[in-house]
N, C-alpha and C. Protein backbone atom coordinates (compact mmCIF):
# COMPACT_ATOMS: atom_id res chain seq x y z
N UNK A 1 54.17 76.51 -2.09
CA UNK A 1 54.15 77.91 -1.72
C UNK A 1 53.17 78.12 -0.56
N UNK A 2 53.70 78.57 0.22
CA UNK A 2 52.52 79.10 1.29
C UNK A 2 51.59 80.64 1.40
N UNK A 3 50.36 79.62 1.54
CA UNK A 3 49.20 80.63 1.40
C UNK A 3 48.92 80.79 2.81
N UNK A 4 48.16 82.05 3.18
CA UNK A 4 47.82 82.95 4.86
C UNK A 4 46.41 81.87 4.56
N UNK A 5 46.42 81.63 5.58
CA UNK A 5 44.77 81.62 6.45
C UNK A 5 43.88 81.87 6.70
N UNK A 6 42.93 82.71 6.08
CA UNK A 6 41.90 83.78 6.02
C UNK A 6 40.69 82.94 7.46
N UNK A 7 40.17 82.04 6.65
CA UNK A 7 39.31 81.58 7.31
C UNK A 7 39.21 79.60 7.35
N UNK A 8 38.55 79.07 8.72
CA UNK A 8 38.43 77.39 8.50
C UNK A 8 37.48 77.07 8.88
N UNK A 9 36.95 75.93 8.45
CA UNK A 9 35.94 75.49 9.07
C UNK A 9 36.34 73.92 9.69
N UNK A 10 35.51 73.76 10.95
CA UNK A 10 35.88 72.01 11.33
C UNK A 10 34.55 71.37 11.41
N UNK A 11 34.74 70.32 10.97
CA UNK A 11 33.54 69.12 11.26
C UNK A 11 34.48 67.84 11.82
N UNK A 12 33.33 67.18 12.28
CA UNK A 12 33.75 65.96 13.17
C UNK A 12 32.77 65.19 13.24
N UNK A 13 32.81 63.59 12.71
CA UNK A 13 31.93 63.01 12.12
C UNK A 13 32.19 62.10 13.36
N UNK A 14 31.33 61.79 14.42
CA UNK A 14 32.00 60.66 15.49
C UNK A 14 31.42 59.23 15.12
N UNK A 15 30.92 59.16 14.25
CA UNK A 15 30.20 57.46 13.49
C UNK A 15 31.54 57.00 13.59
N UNK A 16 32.13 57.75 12.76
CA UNK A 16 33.36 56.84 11.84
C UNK A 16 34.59 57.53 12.80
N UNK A 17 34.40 58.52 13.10
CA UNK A 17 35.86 58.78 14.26
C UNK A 17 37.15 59.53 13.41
N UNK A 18 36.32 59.97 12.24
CA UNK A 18 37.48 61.34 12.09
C UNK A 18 36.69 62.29 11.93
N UNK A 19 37.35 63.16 10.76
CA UNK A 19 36.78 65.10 10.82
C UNK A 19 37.62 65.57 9.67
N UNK A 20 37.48 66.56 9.59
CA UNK A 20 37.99 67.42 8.35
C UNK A 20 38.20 68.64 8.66
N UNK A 21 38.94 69.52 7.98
CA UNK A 21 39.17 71.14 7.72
C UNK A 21 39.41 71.55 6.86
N UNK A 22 38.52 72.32 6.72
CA UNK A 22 38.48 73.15 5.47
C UNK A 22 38.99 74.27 5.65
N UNK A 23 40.28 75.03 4.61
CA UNK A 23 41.24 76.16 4.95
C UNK A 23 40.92 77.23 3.58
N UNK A 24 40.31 77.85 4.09
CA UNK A 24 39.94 79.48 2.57
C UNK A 24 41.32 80.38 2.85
N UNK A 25 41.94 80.41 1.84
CA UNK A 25 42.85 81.62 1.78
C UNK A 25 42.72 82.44 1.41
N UNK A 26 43.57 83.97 1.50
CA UNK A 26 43.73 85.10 0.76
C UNK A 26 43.10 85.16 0.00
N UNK A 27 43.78 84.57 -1.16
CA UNK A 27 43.08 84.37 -2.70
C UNK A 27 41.59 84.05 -2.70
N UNK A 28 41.19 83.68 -1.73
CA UNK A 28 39.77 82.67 -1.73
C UNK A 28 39.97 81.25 -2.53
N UNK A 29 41.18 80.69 -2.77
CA UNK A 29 41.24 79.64 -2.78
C UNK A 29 40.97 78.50 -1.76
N UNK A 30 40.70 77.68 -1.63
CA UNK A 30 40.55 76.37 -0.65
C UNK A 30 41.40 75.15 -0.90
N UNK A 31 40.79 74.39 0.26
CA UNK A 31 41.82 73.45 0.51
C UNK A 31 40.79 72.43 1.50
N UNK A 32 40.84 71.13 1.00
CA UNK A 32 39.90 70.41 2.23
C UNK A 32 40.94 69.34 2.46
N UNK A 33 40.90 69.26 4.16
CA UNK A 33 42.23 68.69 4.60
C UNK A 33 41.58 67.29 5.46
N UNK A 34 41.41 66.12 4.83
CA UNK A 34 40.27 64.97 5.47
C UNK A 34 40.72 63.50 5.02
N UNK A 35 41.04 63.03 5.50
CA UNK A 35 40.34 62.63 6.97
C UNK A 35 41.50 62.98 8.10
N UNK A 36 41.11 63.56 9.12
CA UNK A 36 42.03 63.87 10.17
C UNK A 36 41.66 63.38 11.41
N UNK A 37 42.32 63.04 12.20
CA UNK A 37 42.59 62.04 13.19
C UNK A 37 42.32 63.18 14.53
N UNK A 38 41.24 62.42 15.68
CA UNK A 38 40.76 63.66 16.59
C UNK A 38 41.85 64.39 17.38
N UNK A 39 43.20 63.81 17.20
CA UNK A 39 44.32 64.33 17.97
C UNK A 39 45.13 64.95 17.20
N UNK A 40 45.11 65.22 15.75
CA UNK A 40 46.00 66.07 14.75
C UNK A 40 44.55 67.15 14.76
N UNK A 41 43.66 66.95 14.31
CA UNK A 41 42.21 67.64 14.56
C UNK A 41 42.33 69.18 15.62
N UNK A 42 42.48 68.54 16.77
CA UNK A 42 43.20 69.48 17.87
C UNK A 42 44.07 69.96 17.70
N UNK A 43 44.69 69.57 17.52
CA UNK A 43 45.67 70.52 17.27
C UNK A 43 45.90 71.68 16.31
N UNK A 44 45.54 71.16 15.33
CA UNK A 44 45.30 72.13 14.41
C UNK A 44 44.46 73.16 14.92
N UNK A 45 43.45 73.12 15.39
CA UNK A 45 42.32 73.94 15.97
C UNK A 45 43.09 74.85 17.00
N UNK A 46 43.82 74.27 17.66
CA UNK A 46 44.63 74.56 18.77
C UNK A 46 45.32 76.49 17.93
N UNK A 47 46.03 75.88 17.05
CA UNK A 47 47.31 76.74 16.35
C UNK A 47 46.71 77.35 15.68
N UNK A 48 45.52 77.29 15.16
CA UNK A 48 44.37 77.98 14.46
C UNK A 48 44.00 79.50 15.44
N UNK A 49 43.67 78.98 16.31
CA UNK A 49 42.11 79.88 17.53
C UNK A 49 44.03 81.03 17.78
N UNK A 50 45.12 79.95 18.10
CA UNK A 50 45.70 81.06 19.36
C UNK A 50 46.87 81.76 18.15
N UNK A 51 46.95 81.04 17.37
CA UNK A 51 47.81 82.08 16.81
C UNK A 51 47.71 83.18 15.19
N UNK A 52 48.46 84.18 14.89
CA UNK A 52 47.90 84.90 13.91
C UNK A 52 49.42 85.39 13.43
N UNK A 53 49.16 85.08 12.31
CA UNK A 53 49.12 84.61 10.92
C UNK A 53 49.21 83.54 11.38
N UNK A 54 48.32 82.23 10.37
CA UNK A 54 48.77 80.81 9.84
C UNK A 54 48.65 80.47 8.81
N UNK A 55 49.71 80.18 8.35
CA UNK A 55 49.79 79.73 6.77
C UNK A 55 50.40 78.32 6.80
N UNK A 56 49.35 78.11 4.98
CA UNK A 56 49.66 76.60 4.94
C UNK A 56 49.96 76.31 3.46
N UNK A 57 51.01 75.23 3.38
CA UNK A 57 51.56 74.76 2.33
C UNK A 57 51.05 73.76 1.67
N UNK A 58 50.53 73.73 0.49
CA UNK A 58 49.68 72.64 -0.05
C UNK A 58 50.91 71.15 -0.93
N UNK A 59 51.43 72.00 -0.90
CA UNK A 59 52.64 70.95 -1.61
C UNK A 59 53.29 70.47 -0.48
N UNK A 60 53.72 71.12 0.25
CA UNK A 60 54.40 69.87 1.34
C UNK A 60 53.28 69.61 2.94
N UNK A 61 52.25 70.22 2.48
CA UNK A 61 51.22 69.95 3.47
C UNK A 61 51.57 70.42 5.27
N UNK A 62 52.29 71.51 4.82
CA UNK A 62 52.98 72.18 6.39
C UNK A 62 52.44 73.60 6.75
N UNK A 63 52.06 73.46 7.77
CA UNK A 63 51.42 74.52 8.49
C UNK A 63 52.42 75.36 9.56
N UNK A 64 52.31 76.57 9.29
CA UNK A 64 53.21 77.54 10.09
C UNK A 64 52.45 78.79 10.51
N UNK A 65 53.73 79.99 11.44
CA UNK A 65 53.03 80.64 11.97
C UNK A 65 54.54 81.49 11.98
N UNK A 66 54.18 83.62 12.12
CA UNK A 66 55.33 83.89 11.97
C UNK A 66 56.37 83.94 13.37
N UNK A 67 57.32 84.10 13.27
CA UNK A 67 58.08 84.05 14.51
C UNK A 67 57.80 85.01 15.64
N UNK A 68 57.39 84.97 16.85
CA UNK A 68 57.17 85.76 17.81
C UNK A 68 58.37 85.89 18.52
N UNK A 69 58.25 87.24 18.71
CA UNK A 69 59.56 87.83 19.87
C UNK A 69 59.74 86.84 21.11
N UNK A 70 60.50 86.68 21.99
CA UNK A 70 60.79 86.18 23.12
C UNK A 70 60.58 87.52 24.18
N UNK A 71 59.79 87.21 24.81
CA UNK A 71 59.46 88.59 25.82
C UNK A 71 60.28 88.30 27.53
N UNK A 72 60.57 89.24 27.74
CA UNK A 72 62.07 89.60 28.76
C UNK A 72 60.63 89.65 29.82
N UNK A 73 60.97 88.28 30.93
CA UNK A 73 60.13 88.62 32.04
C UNK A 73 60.64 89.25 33.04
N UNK A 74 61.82 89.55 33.03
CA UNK A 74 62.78 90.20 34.20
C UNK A 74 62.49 91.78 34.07
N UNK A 75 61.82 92.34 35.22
CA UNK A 75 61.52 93.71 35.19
C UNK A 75 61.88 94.55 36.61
């Protein structure tokens, strides 16, 4: 089932060369998502910062976002 995104936190451990995220939902439930790789890392961070709503699925471990309009550049 997918839970919204409230709040995350990132760390990045460069000894060992991964990082983690930690995802608080709605509920104030959590979720610690580790060890993550510095290029899934980004990304996530990426889809995090620029988009709103993100929700994430703990059972199939999938992260989404809701559908945005297609905006008409022809004016």
């Amino acid at each position: 089932m997918q839970k919204r995104i409230s709040y995350y936190d990132v760390d990045w451990d460069r000894r060992v060369g991964s990082g983690g995220l930690w995802l608080t939902f709605d509920d104030r439930s959590c979720v610690d998502l580790r060890p993550i790789a510095l290029e899934e890392l980004g990304l996530l961070c990426n889809v995090l910062r620029a988009e709103k709503p993100v929700y994430y699925d703990p059972e199939s471990e999938r992260f989404s976002t809701q559908r945005d309009p297609v905006q008409d550049t022809k004016s």
